[in-house]
C-alpha atoms as a PDB file:
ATOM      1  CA  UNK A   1       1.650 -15.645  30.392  1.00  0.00           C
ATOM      2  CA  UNK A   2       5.115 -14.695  29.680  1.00  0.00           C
ATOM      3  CA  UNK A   3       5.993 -13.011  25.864  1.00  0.00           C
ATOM      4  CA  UNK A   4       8.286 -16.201  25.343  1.00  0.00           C
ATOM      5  CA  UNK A   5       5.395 -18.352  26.557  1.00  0.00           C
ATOM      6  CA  UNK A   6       3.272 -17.151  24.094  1.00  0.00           C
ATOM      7  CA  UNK A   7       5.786 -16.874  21.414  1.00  0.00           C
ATOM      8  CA  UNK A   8       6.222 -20.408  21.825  1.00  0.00           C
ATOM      9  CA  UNK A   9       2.875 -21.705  21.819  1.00  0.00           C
ATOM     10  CA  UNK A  10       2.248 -19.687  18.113  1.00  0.00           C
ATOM     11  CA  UNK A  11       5.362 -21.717  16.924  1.00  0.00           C
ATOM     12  CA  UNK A  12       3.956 -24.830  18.094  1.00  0.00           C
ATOM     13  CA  UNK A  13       0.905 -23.888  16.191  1.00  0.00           C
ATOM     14  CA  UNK A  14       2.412 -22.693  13.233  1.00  0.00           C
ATOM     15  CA  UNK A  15       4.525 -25.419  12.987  1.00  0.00           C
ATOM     16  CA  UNK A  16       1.121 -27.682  13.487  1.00  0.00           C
ATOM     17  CA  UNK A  17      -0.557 -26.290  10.786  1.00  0.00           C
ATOM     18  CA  UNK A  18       2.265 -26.323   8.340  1.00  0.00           C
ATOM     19  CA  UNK A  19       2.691 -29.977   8.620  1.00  0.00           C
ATOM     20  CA  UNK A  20      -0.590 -30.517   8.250  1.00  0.00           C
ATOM     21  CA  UNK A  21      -0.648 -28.230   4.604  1.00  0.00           C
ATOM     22  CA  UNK A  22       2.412 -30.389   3.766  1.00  0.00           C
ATOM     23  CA  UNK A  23       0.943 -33.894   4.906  1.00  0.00           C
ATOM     24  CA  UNK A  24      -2.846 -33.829   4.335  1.00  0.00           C
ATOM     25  CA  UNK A  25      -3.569 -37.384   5.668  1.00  0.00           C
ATOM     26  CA  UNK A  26      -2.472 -36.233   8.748  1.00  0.00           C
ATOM     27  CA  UNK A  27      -5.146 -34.368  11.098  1.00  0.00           C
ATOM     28  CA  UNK A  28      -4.773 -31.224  13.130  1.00  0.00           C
ATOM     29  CA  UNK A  29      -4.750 -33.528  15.714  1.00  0.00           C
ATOM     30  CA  UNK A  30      -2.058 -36.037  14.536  1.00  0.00           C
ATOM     31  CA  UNK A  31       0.138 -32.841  13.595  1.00  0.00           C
ATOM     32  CA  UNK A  32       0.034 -31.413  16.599  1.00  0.00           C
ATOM     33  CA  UNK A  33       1.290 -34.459  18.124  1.00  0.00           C
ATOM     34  CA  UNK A  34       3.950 -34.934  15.999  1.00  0.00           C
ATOM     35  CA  UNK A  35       5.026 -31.325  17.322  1.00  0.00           C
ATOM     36  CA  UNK A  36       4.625 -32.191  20.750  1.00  0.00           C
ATOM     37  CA  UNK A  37       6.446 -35.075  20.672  1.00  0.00           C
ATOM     38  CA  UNK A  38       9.782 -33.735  18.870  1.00  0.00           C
ATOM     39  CA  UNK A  39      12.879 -33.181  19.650  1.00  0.00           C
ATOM     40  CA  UNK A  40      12.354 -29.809  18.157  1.00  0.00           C
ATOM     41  CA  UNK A  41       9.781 -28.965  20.351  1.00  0.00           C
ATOM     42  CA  UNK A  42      12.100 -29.968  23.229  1.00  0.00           C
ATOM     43  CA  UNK A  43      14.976 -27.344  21.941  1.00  0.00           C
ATOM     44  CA  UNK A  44      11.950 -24.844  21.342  1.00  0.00           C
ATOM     45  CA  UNK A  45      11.015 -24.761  25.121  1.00  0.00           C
ATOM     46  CA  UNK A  46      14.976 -24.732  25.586  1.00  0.00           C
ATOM     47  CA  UNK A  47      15.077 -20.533  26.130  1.00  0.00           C
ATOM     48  CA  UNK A  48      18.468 -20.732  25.202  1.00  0.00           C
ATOM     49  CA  UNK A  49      18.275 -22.011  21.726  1.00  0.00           C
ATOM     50  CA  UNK A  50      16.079 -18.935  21.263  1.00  0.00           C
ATOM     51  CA  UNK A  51      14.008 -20.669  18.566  1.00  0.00           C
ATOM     52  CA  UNK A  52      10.956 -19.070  19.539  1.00  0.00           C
ATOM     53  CA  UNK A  53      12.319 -15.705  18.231  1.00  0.00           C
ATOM     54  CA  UNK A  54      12.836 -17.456  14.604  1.00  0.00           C
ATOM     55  CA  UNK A  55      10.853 -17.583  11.945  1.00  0.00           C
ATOM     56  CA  UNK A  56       8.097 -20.628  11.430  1.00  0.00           C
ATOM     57  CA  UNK A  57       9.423 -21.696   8.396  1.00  0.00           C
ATOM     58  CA  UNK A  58      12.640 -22.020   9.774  1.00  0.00           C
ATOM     59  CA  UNK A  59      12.025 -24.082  12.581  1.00  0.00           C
ATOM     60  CA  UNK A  60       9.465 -25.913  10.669  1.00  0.00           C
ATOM     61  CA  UNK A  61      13.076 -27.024   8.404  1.00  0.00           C
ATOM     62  CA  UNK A  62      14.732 -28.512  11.431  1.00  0.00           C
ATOM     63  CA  UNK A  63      11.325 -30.200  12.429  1.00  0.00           C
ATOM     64  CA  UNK A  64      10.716 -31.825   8.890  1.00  0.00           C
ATOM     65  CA  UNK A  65      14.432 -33.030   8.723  1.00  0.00           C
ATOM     66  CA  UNK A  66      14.202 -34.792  11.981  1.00  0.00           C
ATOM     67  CA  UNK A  67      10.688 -36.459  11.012  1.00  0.00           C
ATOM     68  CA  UNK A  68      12.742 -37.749   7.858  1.00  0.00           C
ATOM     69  CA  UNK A  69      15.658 -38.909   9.445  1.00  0.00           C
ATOM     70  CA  UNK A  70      15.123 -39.233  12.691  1.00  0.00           C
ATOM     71  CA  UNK A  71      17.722 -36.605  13.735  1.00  0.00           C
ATOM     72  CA  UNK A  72      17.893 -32.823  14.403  1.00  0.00           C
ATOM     73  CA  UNK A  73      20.318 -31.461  12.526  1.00  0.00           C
END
């Protein structure tokens, strides 16, 4: 496994357990779905956005905007 592959799979678990802390009715589960299934995860695996490198907290913004709106921004 590549650095950026496992760079990216602690973001996607980070950003799993951080909307679970934020949403407790949803399980690890459901979170991790939610993750999976965003457009943020889609410009996470994108190398060129270079998301990977950022910090959780900051990708977790983009991914809590677009579950509220239903954008990325």
């Amino acid at each position: 496994m590549s650095e950026r592959e496992q760079m990216t799979l602690d973001m996607v678990k980070n950003l799993a357990t951080l909307l679970a802390e934020d949403n407790p009715t949803l399980s690890a589960e459901q979170a991790l779905s939610l993750v999976i299934n965003s457009d943020t995860y889609q410009r996470l695996l994108d190398a060129g956005t270079r998301l990977y490198y950022q910090s959780p907290r900051y990708v977790y913004s983009f991914l809590d905007n677009e579950l509220k709106t239903g954008m990325v921004k």
